[in-house]
Protein backbone atom coordinates (compact mmCIF):
# COMPACT_ATOMS: atom_id res chain seq x y z
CA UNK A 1 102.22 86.77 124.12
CA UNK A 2 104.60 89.37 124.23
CA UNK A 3 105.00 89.30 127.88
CA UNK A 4 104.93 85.97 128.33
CA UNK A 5 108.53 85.62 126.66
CA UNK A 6 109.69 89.20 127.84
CA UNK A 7 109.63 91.18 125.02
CA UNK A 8 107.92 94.76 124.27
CA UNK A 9 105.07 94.06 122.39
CA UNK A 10 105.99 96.63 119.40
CA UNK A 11 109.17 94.87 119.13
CA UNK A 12 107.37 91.91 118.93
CA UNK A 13 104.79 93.06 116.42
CA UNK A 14 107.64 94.17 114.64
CA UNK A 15 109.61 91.07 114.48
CA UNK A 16 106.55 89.33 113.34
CA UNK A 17 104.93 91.64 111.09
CA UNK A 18 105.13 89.40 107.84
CA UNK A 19 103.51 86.22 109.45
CA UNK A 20 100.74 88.57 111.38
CA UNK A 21 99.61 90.04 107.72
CA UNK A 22 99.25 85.97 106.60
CA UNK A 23 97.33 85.17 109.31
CA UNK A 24 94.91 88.44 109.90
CA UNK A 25 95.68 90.34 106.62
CA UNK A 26 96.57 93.46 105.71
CA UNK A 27 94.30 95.97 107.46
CA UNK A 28 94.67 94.37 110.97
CA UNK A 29 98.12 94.34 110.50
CA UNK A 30 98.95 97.48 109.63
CA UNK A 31 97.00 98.84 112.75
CA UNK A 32 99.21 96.65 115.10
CA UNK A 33 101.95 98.73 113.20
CA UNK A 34 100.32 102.06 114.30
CA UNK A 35 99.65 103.13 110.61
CA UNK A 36 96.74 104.05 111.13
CA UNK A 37 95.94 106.31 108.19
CA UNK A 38 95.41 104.02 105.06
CA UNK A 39 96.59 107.06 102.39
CA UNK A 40 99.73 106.54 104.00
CA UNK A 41 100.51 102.92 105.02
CA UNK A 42 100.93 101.02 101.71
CA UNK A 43 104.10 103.63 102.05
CA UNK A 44 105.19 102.76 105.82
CA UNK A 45 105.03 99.04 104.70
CA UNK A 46 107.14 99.59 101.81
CA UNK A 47 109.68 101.90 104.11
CA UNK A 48 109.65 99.02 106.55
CA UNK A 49 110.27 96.39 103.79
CA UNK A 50 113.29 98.46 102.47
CA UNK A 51 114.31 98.37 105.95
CA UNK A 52 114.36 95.09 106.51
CA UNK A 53 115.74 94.08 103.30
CA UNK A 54 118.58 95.97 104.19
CA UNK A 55 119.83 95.34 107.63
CA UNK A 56 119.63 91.95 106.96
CA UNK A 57 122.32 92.53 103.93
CA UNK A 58 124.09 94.24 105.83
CA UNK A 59 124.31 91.69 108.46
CA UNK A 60 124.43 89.08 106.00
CA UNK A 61 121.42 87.24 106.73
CA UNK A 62 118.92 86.06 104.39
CA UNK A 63 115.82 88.16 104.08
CA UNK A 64 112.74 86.83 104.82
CA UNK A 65 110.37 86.21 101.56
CA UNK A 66 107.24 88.47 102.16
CA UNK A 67 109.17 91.74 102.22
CA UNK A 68 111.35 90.56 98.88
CA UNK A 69 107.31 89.57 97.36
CA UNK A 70 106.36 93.02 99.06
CA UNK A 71 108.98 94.97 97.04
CA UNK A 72 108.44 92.94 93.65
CA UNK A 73 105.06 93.83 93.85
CA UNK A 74 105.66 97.39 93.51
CA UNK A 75 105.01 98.47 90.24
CA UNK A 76 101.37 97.08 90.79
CA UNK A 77 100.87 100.18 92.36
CA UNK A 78 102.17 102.75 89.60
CA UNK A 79 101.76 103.84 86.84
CA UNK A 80 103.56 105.71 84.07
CA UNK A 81 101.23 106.75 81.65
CA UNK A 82 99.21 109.96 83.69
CA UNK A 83 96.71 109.77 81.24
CA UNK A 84 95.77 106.36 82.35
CA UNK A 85 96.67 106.36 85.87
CA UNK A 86 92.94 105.84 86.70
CA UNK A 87 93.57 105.38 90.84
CA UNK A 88 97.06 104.63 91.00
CA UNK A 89 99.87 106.91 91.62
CA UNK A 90 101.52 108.30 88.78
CA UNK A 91 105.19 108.40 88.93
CA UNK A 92 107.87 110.76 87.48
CA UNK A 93 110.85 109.25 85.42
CA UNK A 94 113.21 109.80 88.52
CA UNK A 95 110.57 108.03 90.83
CA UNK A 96 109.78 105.15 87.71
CA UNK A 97 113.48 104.41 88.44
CA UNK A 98 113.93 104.64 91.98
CA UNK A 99 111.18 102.31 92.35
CA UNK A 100 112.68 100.01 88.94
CA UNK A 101 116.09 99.88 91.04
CA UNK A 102 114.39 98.96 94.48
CA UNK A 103 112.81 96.07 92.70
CA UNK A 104 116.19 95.02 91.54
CA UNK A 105 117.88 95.17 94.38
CA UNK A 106 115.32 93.01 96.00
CA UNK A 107 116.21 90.29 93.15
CA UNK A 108 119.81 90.13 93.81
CA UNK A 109 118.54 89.81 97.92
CA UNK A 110 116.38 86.51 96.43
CA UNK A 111 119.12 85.71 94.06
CA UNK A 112 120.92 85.06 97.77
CA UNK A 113 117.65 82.53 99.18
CA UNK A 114 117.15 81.31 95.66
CA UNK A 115 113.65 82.87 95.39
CA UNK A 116 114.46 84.36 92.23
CA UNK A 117 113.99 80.71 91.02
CA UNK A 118 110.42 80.86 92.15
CA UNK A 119 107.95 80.96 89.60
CA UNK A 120 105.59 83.21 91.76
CA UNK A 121 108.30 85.84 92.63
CA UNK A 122 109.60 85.78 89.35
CA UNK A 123 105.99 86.52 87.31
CA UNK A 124 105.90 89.29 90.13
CA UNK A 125 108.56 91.24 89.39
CA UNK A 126 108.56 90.42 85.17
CA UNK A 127 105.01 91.77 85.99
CA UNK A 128 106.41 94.97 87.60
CA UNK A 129 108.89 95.78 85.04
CA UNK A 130 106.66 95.92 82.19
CA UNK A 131 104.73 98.51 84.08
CA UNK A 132 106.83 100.40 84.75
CA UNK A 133 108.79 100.40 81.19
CA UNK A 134 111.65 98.43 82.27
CA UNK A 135 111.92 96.43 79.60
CA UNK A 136 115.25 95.66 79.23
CA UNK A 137 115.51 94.81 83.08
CA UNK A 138 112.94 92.73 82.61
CA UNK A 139 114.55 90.83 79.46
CA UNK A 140 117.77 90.56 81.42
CA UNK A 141 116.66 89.42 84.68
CA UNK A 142 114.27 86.57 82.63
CA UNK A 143 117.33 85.68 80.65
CA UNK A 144 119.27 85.27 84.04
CA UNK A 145 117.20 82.35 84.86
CA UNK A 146 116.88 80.40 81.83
C-alpha cells in the first residue's frame, strides 16, 4: 500500500499506527513498529504516544484519540503499593508523579477535542488516578466536568 501512494512504508506504518492496532491488535502491531521484544514495547508505545501527543500541540493540531486513551490508561499498568504489585511494575514517588502528570497533560490535550467529555476516557483516567494515589487530581478533574 505504501508504494502504491509513494510513501516509505515505516513512515506509513507510523502514520497509521493507531488504526493498524484496531484492526490487527496489539501484538501485530507492535511488530510492524519493530518492537520486537514484548518486556519492552508497552514502553516504546507509550514513548511514541508522548510523542505524538506532543508535536501535535506544538503544531496546534488536535491529537488523535487512541494515543490520549493510550496515556489515560497508564496507571493500569502500576502500581504503588510494592507489597501488592503482584506483576505490575512498581513505581517510585518521583515515577507515581511523572506518570500522574503525563496523564494530565493528556486531559488538557482532550480538553482541546472535547474527549474529556467522554464517558469512556473519563472512567479511564478517574480509574488511573485512584491507582496511582492521585486523589485530589482525580476529584478536581471529575469536578471539572460536572
Amino acid at each position: 500500500v505504501a508504494n502504491t501512494i509513494g510513501m516509505d512504508k515505516d513512515e506509513w506504518v507510523t502514520s497509521r499506527y493507531w488504526e493498524i492496532k484496531r484492526y490487527v491488535g496489539y501484538h501485530y502491531a507492535r511488530l510492524l513498529m519493530n518492537w520486537n521484544d514484548p518486556s519492552t514495547s508497552r514502553k516504546s508505545e507509550l514513548i511514541f504516544a508522548i510523542n505524538e501527543m506532543r508535536s501535535c500541540s506544538n503544531q496546534g493540531a488536535l491529537t488523535k484519540n487512541a494515543p490520549l486513551m493510550f496515556i489515560a490508561q497508564q496507571g493500569d499498568h502500576y502500581s504503588t503499593d510494592k507489597q501488592y504489585a503482584s506483576g505490575k511494575d512498581s513505581l517510585s514517588e518521583r515515577d507515581r508523579r511523572s506518570v500522574v502528570n503525563l496523564i494530565l497533560e493528556a486531559c488538557v490535550e482532550a480538553n482541546r477535542s472535547n474527549l474529556l467529555q467522554k464517558y469512556s476516557f473519563t472512567a479511564h483516567v478517574a480509574r488511573s488516578l485512584r491507582k496511582l494515589n492521585a486523589n485530589k487530581e482525580c476529584i478536581k478533574i471529575v469536578r471539572g466536568l460536572v
